[in-house]
C-alpha atoms as a PDB file:
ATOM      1  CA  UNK A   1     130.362  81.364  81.350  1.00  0.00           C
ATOM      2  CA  UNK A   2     129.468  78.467  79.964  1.00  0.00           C
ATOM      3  CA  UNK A   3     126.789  79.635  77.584  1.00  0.00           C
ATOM      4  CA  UNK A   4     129.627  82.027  76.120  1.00  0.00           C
ATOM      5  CA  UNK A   5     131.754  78.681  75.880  1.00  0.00           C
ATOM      6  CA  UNK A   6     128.931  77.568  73.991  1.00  0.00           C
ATOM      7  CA  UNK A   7     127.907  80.243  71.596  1.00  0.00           C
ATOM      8  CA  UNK A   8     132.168  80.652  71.028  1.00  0.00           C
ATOM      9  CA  UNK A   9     131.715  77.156  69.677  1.00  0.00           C
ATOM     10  CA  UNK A  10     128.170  77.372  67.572  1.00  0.00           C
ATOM     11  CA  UNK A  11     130.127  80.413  65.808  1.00  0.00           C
ATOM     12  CA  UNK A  12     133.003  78.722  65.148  1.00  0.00           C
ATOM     13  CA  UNK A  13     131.009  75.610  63.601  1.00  0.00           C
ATOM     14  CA  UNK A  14     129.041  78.331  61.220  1.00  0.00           C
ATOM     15  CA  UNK A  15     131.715  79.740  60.196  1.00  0.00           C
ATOM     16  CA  UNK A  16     133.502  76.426  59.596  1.00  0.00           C
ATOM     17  CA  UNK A  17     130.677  75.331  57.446  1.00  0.00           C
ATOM     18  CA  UNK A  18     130.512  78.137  55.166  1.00  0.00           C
ATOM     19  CA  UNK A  19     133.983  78.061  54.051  1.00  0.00           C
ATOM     20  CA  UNK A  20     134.867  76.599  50.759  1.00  0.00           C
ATOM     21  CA  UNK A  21     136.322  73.035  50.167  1.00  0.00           C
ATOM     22  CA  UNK A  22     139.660  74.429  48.996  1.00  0.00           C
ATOM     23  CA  UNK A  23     139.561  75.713  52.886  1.00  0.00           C
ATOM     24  CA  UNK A  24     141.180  72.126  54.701  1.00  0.00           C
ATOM     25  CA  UNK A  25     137.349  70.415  55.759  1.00  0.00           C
ATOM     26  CA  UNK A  26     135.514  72.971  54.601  1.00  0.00           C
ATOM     27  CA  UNK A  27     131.602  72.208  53.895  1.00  0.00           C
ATOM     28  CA  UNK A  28     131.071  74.667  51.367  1.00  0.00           C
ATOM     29  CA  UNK A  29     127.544  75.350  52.470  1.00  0.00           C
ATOM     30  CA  UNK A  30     127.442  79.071  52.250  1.00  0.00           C
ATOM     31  CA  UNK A  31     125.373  78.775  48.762  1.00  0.00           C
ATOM     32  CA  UNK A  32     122.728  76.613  50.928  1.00  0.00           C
ATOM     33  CA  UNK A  33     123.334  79.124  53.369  1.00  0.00           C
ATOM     34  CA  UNK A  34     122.102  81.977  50.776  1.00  0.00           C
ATOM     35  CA  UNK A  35     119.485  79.917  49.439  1.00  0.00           C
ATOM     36  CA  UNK A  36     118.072  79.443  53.218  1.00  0.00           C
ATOM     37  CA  UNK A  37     117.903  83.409  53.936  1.00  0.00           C
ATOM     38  CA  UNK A  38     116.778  84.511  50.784  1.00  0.00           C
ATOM     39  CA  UNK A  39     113.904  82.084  50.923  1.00  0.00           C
ATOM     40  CA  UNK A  40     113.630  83.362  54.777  1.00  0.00           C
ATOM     41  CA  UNK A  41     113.195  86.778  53.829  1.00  0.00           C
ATOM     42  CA  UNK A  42     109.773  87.253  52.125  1.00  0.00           C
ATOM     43  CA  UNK A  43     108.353  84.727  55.222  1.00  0.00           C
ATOM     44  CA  UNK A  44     109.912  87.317  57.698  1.00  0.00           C
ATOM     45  CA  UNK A  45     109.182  90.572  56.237  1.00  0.00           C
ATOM     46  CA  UNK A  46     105.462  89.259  56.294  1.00  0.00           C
ATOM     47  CA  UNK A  47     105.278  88.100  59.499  1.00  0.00           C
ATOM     48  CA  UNK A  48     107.078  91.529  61.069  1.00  0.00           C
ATOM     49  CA  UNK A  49     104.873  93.270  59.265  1.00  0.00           C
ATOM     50  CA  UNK A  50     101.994  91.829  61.026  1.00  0.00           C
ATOM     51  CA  UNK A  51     103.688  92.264  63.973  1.00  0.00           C
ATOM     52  CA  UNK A  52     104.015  95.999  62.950  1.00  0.00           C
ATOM     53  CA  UNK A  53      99.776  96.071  62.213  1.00  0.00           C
ATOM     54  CA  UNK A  54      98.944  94.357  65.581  1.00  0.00           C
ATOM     55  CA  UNK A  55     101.355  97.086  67.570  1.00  0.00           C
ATOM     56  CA  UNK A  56      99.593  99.621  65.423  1.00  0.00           C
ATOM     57  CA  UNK A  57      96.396  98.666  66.480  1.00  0.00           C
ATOM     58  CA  UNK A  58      97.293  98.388  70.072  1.00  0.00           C
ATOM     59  CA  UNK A  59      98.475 101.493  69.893  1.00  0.00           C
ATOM     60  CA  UNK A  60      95.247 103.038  68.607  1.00  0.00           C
ATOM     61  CA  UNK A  61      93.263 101.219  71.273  1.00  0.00           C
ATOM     62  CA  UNK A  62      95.624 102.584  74.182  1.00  0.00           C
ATOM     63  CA  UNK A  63      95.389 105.918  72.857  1.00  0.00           C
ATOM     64  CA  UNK A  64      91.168 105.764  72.738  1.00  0.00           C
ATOM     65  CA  UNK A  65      91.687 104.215  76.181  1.00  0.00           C
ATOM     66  CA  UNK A  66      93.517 106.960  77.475  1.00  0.00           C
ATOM     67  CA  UNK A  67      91.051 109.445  75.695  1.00  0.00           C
ATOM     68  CA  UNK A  68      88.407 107.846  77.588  1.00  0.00           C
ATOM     69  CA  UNK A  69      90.193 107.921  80.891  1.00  0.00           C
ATOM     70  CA  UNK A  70      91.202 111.411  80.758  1.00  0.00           C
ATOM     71  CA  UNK A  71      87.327 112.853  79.282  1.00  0.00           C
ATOM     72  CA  UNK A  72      86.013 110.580  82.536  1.00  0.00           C
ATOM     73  CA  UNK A  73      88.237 112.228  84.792  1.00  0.00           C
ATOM     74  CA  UNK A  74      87.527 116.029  83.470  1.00  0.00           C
ATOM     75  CA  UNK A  75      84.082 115.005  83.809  1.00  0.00           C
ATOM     76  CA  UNK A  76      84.764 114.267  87.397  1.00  0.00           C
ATOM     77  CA  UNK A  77      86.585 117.065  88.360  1.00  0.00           C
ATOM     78  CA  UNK A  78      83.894 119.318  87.953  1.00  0.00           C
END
């Protein structure tokens, strides 16, 4: 409950600090805002696309893995 309390709050602040002066107390951040995730994007497409290269090559090794496993138990079944 009180985490939802919480993120109800954190929301409310964002929100609150992306609105526009003419808003009453408004920050007017929301151009830092865009400035912050378009200069976030290029760092996070890298990094999920090594994350995408290191699951691909996991992937490959489970499937020799399995390969292995299931010539070694043919082998053993005769």
């Amino acid at each position: 409950m009180v985490a939802i309390i919480v993120g109800l709050v954190l929301l409310a602040l964002g929100v609150w600090a992306a609105l526009p002066l003419a808003f009453p107390m408004g920050l007017n951040w929301l151009p830092q805002i865009i400035a912050v995730i378009q200069g976030g994007a290029p760092i996070l497409a890298a990094l999920l696309g090594l994350l995408a290269i290191l699951v691909g090559i996991a992937d490959i090794k489970d499937a020799m893995a399995a390969k292995k496993e299931a010539e070694e138990a043919e082998k053993q079944s005769k």
